[in-house]
C-alpha atoms as a PDB file:
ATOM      1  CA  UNK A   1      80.647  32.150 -53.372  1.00  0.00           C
ATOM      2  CA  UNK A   2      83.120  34.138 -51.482  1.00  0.00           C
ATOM      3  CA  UNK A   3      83.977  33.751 -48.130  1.00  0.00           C
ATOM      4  CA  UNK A   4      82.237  37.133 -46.063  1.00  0.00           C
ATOM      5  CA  UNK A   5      84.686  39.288 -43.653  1.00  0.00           C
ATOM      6  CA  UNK A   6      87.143  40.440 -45.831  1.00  0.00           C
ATOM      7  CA  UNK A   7      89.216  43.318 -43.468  1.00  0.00           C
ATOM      8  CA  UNK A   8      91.152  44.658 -46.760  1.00  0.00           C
ATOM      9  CA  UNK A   9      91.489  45.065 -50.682  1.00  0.00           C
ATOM     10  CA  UNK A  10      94.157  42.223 -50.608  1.00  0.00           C
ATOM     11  CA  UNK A  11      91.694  39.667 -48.992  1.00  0.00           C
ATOM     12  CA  UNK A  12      89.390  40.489 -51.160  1.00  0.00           C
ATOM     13  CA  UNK A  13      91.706  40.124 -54.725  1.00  0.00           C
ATOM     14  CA  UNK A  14      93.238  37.129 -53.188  1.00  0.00           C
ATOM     15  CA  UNK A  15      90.182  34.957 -52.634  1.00  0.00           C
ATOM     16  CA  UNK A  16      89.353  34.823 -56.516  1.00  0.00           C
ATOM     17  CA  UNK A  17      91.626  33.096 -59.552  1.00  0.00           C
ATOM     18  CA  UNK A  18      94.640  34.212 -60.450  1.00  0.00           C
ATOM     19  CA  UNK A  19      93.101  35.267 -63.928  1.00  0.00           C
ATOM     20  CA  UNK A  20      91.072  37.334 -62.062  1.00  0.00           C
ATOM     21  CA  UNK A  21      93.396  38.585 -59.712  1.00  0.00           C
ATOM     22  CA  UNK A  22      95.131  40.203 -62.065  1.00  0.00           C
ATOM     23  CA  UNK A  23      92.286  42.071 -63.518  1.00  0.00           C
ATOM     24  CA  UNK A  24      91.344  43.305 -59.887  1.00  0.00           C
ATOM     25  CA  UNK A  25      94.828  44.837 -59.533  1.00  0.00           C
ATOM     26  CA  UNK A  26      94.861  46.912 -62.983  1.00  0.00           C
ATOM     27  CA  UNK A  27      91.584  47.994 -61.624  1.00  0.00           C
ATOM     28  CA  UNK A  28      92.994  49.030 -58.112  1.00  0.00           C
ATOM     29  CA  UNK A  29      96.288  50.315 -59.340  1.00  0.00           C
ATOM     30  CA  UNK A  30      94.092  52.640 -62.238  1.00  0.00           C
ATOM     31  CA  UNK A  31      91.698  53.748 -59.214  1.00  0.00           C
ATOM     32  CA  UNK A  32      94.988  54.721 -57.346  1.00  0.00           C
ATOM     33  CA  UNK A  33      96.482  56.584 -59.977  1.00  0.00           C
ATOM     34  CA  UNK A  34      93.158  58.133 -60.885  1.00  0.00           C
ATOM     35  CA  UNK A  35      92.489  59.692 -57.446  1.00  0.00           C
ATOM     36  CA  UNK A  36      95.688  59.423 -55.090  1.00  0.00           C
ATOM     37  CA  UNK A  37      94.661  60.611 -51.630  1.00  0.00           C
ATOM     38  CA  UNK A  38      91.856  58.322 -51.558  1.00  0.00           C
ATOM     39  CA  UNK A  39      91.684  55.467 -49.152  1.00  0.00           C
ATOM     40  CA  UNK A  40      91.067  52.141 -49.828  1.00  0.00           C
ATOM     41  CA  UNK A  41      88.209  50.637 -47.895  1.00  0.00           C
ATOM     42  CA  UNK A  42      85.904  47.301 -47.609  1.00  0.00           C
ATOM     43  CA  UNK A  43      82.443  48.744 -47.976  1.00  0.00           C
ATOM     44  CA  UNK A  44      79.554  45.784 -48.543  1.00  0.00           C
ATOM     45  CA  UNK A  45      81.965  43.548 -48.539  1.00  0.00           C
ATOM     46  CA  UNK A  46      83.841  45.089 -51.982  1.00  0.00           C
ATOM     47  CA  UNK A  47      86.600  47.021 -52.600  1.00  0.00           C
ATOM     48  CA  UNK A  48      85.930  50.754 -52.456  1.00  0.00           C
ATOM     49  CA  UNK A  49      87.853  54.194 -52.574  1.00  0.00           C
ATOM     50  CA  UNK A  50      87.124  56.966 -50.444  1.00  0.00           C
ATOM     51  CA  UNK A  51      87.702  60.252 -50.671  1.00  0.00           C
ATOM     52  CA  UNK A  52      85.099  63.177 -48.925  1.00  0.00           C
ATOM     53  CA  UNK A  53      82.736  59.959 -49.366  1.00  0.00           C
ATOM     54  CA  UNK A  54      83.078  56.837 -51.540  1.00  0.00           C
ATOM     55  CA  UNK A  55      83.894  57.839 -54.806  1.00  0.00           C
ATOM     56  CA  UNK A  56      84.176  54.032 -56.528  1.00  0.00           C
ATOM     57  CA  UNK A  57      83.555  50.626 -55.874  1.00  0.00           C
ATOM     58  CA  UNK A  58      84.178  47.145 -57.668  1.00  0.00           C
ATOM     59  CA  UNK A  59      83.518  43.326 -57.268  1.00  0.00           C
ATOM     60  CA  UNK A  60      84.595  40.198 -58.965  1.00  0.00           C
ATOM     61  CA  UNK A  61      81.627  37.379 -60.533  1.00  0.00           C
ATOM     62  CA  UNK A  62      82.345  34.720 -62.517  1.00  0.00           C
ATOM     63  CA  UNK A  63      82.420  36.014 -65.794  1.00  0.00           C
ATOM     64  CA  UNK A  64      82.273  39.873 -65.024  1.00  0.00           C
ATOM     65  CA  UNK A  65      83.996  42.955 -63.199  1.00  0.00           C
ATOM     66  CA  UNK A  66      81.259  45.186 -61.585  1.00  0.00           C
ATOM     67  CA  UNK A  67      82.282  48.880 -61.089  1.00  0.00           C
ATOM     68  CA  UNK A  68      80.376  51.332 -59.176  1.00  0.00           C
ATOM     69  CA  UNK A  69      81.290  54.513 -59.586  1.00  0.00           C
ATOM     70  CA  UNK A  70      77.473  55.923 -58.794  1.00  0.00           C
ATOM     71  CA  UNK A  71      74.860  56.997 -60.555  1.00  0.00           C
ATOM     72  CA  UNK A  72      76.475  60.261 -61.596  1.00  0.00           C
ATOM     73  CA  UNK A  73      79.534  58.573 -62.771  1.00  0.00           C
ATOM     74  CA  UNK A  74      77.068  56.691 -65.078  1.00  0.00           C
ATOM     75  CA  UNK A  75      75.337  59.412 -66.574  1.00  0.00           C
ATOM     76  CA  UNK A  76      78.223  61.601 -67.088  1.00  0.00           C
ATOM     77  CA  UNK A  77      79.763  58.865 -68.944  1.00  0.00           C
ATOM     78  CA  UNK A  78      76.841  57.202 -70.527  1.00  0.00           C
ATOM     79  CA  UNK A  79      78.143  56.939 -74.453  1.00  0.00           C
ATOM     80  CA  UNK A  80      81.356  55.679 -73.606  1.00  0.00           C
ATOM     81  CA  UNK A  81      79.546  53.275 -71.645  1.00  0.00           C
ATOM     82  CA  UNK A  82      76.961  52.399 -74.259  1.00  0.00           C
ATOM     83  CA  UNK A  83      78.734  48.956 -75.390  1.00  0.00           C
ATOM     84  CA  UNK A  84      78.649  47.514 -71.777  1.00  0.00           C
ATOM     85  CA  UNK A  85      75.619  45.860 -69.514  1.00  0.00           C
ATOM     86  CA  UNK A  86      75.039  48.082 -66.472  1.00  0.00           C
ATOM     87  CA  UNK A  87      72.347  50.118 -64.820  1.00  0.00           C
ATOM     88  CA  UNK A  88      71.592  52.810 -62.706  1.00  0.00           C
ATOM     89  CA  UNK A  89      75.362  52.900 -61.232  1.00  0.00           C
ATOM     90  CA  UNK A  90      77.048  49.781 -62.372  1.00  0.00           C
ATOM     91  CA  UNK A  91      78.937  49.219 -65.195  1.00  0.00           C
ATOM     92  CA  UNK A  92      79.735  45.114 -65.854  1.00  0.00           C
ATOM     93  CA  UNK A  93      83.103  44.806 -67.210  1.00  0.00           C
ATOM     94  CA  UNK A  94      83.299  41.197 -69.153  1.00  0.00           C
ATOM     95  CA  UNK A  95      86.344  38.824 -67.873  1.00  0.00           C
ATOM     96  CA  UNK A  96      86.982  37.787 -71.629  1.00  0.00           C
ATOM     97  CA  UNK A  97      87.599  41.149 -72.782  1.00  0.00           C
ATOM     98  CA  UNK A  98      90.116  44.374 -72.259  1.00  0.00           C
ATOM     99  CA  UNK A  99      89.010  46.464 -69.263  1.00  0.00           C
ATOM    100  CA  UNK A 100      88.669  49.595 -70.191  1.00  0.00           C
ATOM    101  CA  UNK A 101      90.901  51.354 -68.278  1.00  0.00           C
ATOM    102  CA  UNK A 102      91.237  54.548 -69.643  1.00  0.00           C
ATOM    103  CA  UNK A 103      87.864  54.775 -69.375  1.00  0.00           C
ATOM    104  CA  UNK A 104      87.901  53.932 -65.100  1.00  0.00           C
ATOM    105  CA  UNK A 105      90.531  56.336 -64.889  1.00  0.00           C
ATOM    106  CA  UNK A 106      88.279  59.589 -66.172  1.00  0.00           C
ATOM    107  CA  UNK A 107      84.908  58.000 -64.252  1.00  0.00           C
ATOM    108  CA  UNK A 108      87.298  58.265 -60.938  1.00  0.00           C
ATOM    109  CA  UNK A 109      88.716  61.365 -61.606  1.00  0.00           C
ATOM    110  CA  UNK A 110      85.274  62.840 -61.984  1.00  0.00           C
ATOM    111  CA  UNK A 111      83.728  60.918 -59.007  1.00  0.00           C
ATOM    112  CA  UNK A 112      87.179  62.985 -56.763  1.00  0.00           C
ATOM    113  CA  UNK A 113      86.205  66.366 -58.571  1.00  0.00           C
ATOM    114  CA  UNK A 114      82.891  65.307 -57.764  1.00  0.00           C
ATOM    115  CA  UNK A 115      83.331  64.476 -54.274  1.00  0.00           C
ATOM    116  CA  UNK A 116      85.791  67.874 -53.655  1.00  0.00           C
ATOM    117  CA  UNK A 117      82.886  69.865 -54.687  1.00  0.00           C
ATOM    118  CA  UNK A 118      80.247  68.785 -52.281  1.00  0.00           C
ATOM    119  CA  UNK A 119      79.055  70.549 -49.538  1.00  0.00           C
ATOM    120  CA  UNK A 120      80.247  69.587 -45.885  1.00  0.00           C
ATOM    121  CA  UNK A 121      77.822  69.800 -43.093  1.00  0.00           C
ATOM    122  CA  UNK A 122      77.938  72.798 -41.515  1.00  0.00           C
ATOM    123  CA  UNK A 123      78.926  72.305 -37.605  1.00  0.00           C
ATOM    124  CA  UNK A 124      75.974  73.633 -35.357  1.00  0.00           C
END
């Protein structure tokens, strides 16, 4: 198990194998790519983007990626997703196969088009 209190993503990536590592960092450079202005946060402990709210996390196990991207991401995505394990808004991303990262790049772009298009609080 991971040691708890990680301050940043590169706490978090370092702490696991370098196998793994480098999956992590496809993942956080696609994220990156995929959505730009958002800032990179620790949010229960994982990695997370956040723009106008979190739009993504992910998490290392031992023989899997999980990626959040929310419920919404999920169902908007839901045949492309079809050949992996997930649920309501995790995907689990196998360590002995490709991540798909195409595929992470068009979840987080939709999560940021998402996230523009809420509505702010109005200020009373």
């Amino acid at each position: 198990m991971q040691p708890k209190g990680f301050t940043n993503i590169d706490e978090y990536i370092a702490s696991f194998p370098k196998e793994t590592q480098v999956l992590l960092e496809q993942i956080r450079k696609t994220i990156k790519t995929a959505a730009p202005e958002a800032e990179e946060v620790i949010s229960y402990q994982m990695p997370a983007f956040r723009q106008n709210g979190i739009l993504v996390y992910f998490a290392a196990y031992s023989k899997h990626i999980g990626f959040y991207p929310t419920g919404s991401g999920i169902t908007a995505f839901k045949n492309e997703l079809a050949n992996y394990k997930g649920g309501k808004g995790t995907i689990q991303l196998p360590l002995d196969q490709p991540i798909p990262l195409e595929l992470i790049s068009k979840i987080v772009t939709f999560r940021v088009i998402e996230n523009m298009n809420k509505k702010k609080p109005e200020k009373k």
